[in-house]
C-alpha atoms as a PDB file:
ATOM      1  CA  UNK A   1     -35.189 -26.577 -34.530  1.00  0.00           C
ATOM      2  CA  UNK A   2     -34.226 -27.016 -30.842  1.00  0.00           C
ATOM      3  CA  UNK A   3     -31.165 -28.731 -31.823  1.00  0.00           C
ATOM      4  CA  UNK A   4     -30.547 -25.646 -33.273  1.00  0.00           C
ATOM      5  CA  UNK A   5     -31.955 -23.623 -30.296  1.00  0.00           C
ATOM      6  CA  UNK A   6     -29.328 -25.277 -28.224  1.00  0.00           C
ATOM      7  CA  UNK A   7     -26.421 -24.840 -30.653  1.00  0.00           C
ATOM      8  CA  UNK A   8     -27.152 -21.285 -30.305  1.00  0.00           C
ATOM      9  CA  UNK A   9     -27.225 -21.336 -26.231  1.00  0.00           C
ATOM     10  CA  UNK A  10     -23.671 -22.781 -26.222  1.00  0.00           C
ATOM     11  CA  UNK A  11     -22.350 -20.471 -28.595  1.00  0.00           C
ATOM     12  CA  UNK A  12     -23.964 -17.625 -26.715  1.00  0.00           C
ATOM     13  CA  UNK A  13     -22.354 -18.879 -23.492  1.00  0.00           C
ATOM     14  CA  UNK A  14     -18.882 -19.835 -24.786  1.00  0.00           C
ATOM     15  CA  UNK A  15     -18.955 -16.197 -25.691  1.00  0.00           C
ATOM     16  CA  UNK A  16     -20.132 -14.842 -22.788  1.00  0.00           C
ATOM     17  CA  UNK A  17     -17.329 -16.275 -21.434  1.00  0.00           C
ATOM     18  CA  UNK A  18     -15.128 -15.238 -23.252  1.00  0.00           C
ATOM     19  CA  UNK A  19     -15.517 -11.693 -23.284  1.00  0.00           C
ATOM     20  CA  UNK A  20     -15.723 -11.743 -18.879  1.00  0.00           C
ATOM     21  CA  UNK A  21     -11.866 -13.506 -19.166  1.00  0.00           C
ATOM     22  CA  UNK A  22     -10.441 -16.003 -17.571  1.00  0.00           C
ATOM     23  CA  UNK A  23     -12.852 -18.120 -15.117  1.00  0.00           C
ATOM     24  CA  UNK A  24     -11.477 -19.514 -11.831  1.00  0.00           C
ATOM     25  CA  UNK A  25     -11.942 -23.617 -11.249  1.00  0.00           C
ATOM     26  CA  UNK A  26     -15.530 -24.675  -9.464  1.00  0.00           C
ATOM     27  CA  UNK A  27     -14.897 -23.836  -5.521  1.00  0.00           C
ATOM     28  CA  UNK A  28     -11.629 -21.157  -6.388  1.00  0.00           C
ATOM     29  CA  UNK A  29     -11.498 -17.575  -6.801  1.00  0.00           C
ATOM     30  CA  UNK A  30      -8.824 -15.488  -9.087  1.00  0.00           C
ATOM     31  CA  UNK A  31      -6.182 -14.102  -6.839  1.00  0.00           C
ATOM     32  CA  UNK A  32      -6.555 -10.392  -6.566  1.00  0.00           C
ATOM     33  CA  UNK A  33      -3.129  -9.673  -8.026  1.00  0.00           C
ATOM     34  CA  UNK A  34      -4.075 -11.344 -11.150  1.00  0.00           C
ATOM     35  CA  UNK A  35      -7.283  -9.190 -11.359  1.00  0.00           C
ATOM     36  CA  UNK A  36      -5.494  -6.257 -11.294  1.00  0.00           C
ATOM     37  CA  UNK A  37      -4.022  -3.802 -13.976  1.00  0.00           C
ATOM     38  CA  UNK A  38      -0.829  -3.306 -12.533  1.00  0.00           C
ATOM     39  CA  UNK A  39       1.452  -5.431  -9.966  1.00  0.00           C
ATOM     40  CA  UNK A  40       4.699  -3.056 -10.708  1.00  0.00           C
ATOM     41  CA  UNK A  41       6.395  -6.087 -12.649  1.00  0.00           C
ATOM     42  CA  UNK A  42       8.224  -7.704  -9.769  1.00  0.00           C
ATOM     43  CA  UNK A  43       7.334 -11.116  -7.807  1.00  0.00           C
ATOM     44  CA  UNK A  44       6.079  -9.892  -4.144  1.00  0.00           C
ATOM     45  CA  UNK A  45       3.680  -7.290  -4.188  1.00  0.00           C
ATOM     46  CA  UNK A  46       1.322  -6.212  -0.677  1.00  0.00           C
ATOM     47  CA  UNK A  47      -2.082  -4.987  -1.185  1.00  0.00           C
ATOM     48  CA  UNK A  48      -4.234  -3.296   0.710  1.00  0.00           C
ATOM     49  CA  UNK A  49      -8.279  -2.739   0.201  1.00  0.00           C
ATOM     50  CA  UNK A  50     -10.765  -1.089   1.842  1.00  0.00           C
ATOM     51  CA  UNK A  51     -14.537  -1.641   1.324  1.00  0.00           C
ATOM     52  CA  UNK A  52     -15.066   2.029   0.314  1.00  0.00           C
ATOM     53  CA  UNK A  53     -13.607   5.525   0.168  1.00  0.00           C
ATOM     54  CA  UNK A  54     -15.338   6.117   3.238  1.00  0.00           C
ATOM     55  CA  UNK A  55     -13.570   3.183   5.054  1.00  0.00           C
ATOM     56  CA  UNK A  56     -10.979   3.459   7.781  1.00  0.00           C
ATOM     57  CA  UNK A  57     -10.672  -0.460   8.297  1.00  0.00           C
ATOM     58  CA  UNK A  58      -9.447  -3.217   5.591  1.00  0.00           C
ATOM     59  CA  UNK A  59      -7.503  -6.169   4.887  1.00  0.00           C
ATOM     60  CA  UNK A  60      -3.809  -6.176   4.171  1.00  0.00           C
ATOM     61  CA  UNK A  61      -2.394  -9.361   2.264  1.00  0.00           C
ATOM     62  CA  UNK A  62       1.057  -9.754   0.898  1.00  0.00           C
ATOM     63  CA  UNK A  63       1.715 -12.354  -2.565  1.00  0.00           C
ATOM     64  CA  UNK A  64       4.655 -14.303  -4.020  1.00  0.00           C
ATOM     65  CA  UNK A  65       4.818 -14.927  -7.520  1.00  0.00           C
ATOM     66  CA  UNK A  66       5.254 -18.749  -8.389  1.00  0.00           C
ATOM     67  CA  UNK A  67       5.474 -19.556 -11.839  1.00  0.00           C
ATOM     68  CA  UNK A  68       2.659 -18.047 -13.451  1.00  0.00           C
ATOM     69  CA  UNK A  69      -0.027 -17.645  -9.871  1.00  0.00           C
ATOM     70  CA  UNK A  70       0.223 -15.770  -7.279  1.00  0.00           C
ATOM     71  CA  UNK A  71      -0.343 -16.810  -3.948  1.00  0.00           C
ATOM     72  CA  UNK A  72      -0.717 -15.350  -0.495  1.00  0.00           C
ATOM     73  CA  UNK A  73       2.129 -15.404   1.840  1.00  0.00           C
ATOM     74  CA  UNK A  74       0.453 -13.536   5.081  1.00  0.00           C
ATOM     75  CA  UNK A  75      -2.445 -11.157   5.940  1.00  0.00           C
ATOM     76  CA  UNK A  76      -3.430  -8.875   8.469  1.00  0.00           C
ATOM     77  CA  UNK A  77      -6.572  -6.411   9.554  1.00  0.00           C
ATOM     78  CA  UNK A  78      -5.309  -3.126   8.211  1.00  0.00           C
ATOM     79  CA  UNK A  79      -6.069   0.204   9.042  1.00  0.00           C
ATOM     80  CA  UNK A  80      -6.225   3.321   6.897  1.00  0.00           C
ATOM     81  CA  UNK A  81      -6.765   7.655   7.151  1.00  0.00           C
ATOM     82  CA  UNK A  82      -8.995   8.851   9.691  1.00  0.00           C
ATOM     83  CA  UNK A  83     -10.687  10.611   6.306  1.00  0.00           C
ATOM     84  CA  UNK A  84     -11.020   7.743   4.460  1.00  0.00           C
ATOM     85  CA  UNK A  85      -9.154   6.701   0.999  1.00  0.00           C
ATOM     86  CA  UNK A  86      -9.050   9.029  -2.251  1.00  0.00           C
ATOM     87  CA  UNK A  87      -7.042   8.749  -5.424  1.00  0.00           C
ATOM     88  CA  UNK A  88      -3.471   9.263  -5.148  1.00  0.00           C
ATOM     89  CA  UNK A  89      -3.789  11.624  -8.193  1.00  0.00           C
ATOM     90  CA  UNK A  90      -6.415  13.961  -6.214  1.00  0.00           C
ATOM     91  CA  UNK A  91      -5.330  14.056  -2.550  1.00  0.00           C
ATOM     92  CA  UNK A  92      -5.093  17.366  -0.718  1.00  0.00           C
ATOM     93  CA  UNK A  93      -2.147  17.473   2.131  1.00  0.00           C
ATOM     94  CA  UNK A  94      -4.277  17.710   5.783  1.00  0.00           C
ATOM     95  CA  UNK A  95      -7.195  16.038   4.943  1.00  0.00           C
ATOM     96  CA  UNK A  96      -5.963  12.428   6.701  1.00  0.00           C
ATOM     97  CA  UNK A  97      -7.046  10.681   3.762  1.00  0.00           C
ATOM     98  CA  UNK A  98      -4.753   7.549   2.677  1.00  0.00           C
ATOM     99  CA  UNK A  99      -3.720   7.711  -1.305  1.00  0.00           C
ATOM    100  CA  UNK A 100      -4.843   4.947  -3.651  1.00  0.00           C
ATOM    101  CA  UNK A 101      -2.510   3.589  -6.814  1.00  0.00           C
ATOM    102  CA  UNK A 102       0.384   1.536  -7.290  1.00  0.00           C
ATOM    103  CA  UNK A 103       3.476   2.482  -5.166  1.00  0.00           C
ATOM    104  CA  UNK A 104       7.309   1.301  -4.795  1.00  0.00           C
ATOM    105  CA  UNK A 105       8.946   0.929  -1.144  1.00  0.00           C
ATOM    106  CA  UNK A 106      12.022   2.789  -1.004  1.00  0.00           C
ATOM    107  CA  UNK A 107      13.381   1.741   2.098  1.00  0.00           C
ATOM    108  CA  UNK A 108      12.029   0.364   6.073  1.00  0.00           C
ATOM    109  CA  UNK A 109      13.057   1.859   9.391  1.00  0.00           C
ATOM    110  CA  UNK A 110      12.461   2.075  12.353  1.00  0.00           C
ATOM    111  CA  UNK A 111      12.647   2.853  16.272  1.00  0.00           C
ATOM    112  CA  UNK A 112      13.086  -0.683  16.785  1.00  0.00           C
ATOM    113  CA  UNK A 113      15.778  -2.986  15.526  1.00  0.00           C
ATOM    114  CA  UNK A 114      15.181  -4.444  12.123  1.00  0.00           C
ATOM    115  CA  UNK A 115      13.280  -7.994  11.910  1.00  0.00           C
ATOM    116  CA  UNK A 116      16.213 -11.243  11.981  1.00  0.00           C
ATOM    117  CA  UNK A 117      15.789 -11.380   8.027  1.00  0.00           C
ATOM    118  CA  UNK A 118      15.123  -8.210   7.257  1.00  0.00           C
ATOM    119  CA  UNK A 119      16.716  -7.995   3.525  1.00  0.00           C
ATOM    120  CA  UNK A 120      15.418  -3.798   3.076  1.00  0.00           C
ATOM    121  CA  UNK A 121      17.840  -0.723   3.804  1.00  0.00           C
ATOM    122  CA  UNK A 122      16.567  -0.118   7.353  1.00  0.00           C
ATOM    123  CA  UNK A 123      17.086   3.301   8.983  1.00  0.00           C
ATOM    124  CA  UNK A 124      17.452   3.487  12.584  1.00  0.00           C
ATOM    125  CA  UNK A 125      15.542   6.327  14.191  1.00  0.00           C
ATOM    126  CA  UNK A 126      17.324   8.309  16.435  1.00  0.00           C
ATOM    127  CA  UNK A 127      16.413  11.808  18.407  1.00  0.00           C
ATOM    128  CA  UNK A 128      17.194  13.805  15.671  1.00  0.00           C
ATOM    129  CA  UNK A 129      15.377  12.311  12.936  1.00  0.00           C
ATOM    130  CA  UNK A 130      12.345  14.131  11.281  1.00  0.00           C
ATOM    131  CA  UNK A 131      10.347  13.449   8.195  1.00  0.00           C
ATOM    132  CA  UNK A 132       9.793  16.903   6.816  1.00  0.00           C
ATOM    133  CA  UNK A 133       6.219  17.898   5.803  1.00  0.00           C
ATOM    134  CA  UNK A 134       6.960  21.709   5.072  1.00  0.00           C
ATOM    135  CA  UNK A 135       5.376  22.754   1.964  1.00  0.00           C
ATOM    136  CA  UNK A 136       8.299  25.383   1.893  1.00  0.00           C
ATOM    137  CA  UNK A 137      11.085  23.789   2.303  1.00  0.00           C
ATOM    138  CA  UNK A 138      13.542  22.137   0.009  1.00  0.00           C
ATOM    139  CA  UNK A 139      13.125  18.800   1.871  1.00  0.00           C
ATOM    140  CA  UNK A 140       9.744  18.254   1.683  1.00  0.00           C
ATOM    141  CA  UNK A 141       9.066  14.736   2.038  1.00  0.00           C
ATOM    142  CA  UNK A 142      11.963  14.062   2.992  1.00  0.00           C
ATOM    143  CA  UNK A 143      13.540  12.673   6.062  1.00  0.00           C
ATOM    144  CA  UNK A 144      16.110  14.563   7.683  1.00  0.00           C
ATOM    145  CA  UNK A 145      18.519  14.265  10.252  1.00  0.00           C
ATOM    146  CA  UNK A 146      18.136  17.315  12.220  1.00  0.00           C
ATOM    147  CA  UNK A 147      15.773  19.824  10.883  1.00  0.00           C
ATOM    148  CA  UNK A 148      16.654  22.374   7.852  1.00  0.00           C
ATOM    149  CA  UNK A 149      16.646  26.184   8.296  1.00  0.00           C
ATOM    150  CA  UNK A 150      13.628  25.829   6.189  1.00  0.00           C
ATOM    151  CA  UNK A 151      11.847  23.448   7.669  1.00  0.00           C
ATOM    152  CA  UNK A 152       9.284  24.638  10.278  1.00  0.00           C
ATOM    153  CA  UNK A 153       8.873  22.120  13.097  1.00  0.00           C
ATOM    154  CA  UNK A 154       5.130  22.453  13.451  1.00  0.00           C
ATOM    155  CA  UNK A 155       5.114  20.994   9.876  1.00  0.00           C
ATOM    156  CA  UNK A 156       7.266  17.890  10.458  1.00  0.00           C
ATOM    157  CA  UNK A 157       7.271  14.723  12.345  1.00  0.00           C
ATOM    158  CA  UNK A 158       9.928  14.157  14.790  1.00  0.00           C
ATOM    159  CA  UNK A 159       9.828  10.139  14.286  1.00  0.00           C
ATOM    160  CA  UNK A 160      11.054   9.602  17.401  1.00  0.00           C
ATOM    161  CA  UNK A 161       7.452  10.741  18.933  1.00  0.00           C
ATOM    162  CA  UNK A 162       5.570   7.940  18.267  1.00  0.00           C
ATOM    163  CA  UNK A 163       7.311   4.839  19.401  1.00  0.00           C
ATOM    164  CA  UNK A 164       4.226   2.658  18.737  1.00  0.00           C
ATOM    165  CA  UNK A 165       3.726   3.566  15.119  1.00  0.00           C
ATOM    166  CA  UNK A 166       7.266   4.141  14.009  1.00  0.00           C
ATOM    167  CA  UNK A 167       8.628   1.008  15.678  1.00  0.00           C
ATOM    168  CA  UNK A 168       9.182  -0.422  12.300  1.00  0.00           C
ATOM    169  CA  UNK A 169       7.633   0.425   8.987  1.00  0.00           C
ATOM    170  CA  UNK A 170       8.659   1.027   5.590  1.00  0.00           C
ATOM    171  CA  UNK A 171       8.236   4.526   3.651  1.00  0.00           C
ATOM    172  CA  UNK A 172       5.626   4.066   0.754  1.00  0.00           C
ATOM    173  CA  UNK A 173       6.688   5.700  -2.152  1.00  0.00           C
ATOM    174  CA  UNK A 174       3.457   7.713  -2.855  1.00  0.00           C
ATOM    175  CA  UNK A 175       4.722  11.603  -3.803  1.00  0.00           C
ATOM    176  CA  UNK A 176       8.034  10.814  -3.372  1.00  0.00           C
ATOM    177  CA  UNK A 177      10.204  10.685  -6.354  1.00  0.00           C
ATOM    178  CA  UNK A 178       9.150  14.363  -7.986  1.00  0.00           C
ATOM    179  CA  UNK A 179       6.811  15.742  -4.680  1.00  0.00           C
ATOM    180  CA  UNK A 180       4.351  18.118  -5.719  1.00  0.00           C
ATOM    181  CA  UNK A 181       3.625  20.471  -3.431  1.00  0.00           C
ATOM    182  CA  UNK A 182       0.081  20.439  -1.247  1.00  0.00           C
ATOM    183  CA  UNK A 183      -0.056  16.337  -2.559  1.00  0.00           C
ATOM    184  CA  UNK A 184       1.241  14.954   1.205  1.00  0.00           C
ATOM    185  CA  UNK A 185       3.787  13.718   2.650  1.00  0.00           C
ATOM    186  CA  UNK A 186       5.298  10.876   4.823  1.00  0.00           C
ATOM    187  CA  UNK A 187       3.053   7.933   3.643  1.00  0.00           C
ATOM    188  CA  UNK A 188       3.809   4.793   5.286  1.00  0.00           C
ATOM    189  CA  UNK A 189       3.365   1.124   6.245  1.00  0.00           C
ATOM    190  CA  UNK A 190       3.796   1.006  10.246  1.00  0.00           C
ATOM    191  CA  UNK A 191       2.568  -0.636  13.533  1.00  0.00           C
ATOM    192  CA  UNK A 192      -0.890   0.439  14.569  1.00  0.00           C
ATOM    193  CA  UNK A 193      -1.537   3.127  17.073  1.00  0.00           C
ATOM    194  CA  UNK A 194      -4.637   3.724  18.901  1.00  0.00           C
ATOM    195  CA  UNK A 195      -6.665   3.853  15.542  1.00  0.00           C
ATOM    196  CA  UNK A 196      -7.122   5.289  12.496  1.00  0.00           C
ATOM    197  CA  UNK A 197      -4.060   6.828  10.647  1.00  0.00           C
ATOM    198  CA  UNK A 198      -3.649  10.278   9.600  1.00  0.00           C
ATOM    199  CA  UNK A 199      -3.087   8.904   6.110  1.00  0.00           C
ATOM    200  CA  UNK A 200      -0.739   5.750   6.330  1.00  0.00           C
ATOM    201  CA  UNK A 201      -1.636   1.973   6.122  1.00  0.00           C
ATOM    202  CA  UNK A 202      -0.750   0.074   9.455  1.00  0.00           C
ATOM    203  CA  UNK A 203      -1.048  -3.348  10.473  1.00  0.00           C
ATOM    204  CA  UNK A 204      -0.560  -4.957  13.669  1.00  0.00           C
ATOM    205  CA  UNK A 205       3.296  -5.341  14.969  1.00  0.00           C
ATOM    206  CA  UNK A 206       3.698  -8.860  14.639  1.00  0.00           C
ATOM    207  CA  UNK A 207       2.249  -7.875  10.732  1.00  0.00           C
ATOM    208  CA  UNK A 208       4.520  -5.628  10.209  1.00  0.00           C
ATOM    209  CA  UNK A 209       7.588  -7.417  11.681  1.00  0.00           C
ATOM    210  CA  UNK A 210       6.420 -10.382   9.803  1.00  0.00           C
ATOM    211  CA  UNK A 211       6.216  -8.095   6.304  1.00  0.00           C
ATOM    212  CA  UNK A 212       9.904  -6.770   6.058  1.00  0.00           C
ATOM    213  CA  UNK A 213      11.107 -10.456   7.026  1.00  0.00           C
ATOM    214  CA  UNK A 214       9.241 -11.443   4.045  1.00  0.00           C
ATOM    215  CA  UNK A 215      10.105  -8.295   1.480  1.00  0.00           C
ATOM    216  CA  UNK A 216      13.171  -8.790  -0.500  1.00  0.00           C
ATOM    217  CA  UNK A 217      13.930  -5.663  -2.919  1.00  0.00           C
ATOM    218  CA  UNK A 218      15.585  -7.730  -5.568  1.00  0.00           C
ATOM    219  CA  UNK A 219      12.306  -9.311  -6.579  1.00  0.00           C
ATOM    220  CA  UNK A 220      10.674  -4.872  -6.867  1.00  0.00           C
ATOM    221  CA  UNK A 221       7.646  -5.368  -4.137  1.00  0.00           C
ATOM    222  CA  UNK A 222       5.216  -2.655  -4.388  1.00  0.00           C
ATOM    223  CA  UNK A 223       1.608  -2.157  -2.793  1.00  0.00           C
ATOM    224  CA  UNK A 224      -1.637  -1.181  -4.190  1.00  0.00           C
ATOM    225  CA  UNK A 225      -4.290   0.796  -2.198  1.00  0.00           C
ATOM    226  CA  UNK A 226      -7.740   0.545  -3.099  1.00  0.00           C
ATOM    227  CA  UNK A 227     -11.084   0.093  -2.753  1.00  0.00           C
ATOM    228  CA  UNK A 228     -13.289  -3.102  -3.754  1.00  0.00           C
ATOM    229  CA  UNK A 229     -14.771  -1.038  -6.132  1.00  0.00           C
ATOM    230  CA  UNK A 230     -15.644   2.328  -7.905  1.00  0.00           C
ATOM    231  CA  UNK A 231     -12.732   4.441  -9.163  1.00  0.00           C
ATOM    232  CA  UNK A 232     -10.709   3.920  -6.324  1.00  0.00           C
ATOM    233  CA  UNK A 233     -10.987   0.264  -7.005  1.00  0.00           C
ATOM    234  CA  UNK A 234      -7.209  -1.687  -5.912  1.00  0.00           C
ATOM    235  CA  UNK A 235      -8.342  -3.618  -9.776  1.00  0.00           C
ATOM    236  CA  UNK A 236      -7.713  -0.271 -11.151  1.00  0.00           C
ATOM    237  CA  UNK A 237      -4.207   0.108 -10.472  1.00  0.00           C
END
């Protein structure tokens, strides 16, 4: 009988185990791209997780693929919207609140030359150079060189006006390709200011010189923005 009794506890356990997936070695932990849903399909991707919604401080890390692992290549304090995180699905334009999912990165620029390395199409910003926010106008989301007839100032950046943030960064491609109106606009990945962002992820300089060294668009980087848990969980995406 406990012969049997045991039988049954292994079974039980090899189940268990089973059923909660692959476990790590004794004294390693899964990567976090692996425990995720998504990675976008290329072989770099950058994540960035907060504790909770409610957060305004996290940890930015960007991976390499090797083989069939990923494996950290850098990381970096991150900082996120002075309103906290909310799905990317359900944001409301306004409400300084960063956008979680799964995003490309269409393209870095910057006030600043581009990093030695730098592999990206980098835009150089120049006095003219606005990212339009206008709900109204045909370029929402959009930078432009000069602002459209129908594009109100008051609801666009002029990028040149913040030479901290907007030294470098790269333009995260959250409500970008079809922009629905109200949603937001001019999500990115750029230098920290003073503190929290009005709905961007930034990093430190060095960070962020160090990232678009590092990103090569012929192996598709994206980034996920999450939470460590809940529905906004970076696992989710």
């Amino acid at each position: 009988m406990r012969t049997l009794l045991t039988l049954g506890s292994v079974l039980l356990a090899v189940v268990a185990t089973v059923a909660a997936g692959p476990v790590a070695p004794a004294g390693t932990s899964v990567p976090l791209p692996e425990r995720m849903a998504d990675t976008g399909g290329g072989s770099q991707l950058i994540t960035a997780e907060a504790a909770a919604t409610g957060s305004t401080t996290g940890r930015l890390t960007w991976w390499d693929r090797r083989g069939s692992r990923w494996v950290a290549a850098g990381s970096a304090d991150a900082r996120f919207g002075a309103g906290g995180l909310v799905k990317g699905t359900e944001r409301v334009q306004g409400g300084s609140t960063t956008p979680t999912g799964l995003y490309d990165l269409p393209y870095a620029f910057g006030i600043r030359p581009a990093p030695a390395g730098t592999r990206f199409s980098y835009r150089p910003v120049t006095d003219r150079s606005w990212w339009c926010q206008d709900n109204d106008s045909r370029a929402y989301n959009r930078w432009v060189e000069d602002l459209p007839a129908d594009c109100r100032a008051a609801e666009a950046e002029r990028l040149s006006a913040y030479g901290a943030q907007y030294a470098r960064a790269l333009v995260i491609g959250f409500n970008y390709d079809r922009p629905v109106r109200g949603r937001g606009a001019g999500i990115f990945l750029h230098v920290n200011g003073k503190g929290a962002t009005a709905g961007c992820v930034s990093v430190p300089a060095g960070a962020m010189s160090r990232i678009l060294a590092w990103a090569d668009p012929g192996r598709s980087p994206h980034i996920a923005v999450g939470t460590a848990s809940g529905r906004t969980a970076i696992t989710n995406y």
